[in-house]
Protein backbone atom coordinates (compact mmCIF):
# COMPACT_ATOMS: atom_id res chain seq x y z
CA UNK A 1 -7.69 15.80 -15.08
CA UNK A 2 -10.09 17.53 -13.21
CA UNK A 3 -8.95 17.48 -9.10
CA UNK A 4 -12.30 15.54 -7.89
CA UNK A 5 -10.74 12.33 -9.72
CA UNK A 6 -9.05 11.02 -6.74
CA UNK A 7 -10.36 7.51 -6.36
CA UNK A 8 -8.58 4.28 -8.21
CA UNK A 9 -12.18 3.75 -10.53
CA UNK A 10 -12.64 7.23 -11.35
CA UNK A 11 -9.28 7.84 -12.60
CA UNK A 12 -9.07 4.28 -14.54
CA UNK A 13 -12.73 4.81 -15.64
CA UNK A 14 -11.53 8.66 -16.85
CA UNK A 15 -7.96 7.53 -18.50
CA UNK A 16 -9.76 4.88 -20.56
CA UNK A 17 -13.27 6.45 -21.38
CA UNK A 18 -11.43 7.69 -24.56
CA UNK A 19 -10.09 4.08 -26.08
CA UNK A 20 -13.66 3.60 -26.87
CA UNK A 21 -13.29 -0.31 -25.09
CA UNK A 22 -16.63 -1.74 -23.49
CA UNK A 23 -16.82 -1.78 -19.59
CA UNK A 24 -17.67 -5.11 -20.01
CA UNK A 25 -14.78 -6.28 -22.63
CA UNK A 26 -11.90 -8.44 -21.43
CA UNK A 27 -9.58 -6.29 -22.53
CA UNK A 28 -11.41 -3.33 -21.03
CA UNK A 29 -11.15 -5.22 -17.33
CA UNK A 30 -7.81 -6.88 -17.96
CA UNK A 31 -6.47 -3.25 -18.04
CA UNK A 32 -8.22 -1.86 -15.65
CA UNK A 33 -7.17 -4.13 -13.21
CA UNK A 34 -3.92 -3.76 -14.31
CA UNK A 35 -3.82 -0.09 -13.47
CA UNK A 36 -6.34 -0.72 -10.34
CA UNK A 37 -3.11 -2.69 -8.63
CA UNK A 38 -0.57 0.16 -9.76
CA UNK A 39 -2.66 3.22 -8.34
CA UNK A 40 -3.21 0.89 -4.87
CA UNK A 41 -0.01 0.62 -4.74
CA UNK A 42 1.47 4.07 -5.26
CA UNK A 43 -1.32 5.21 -2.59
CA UNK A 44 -0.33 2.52 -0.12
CA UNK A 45 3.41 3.80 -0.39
CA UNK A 46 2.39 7.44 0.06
CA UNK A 47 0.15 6.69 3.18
CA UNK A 48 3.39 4.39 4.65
CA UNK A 49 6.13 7.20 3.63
CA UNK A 50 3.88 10.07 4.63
CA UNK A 51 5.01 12.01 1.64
CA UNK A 52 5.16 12.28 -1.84
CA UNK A 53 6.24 9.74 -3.97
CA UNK A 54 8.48 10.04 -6.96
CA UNK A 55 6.94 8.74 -10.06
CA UNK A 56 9.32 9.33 -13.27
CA UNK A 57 7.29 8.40 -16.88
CA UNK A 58 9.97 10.56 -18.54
CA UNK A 59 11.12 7.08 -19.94
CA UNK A 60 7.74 5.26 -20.87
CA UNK A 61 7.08 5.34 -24.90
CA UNK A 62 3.89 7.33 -25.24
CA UNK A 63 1.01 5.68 -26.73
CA UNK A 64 -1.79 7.14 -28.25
CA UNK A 65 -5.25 5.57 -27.96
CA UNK A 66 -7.61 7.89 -29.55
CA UNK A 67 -6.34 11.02 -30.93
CA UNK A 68 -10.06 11.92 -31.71
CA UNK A 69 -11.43 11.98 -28.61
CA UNK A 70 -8.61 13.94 -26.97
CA UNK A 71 -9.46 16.83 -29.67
CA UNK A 72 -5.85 16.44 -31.22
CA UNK A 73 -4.57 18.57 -28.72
């Protein structure tokens, strides 16, 4: 991800560019604000602790959306 993506919409708008999902589809928006709240959140508790935050995804299943788009890499 390149380091300019450091605003909630750009890195939502970047993570889901490759599902293929309309901006304007309900699922499209139901997930983004879904990951909206979660990136707020983690920002608001790194402003408050005034360091970083641990985030551990070691244990989320990994799902993938387009395997095209990402070049199979």
């Amino acid at each position: 991800m390149p380091d300019t993506l450091n605003r909630p919409k750009d890195i939502i708008d970047y993570c889901l560019r490759p599902s293929g999902l309309s901006p304007e589809s309900a699922e499209y928006q139901d997930v983004f604000r879904r990951l909206e709240h979660v990136i707020k959140t983690y920002q608001a508790q790194i402003l408050r602790a005034k360091q970083p935050v641990d985030v551990d995804f070691s244990q989320m299943r990994t799902i993938t959306i387009n395997e095209d788009a990402h070049g199979h890499d």
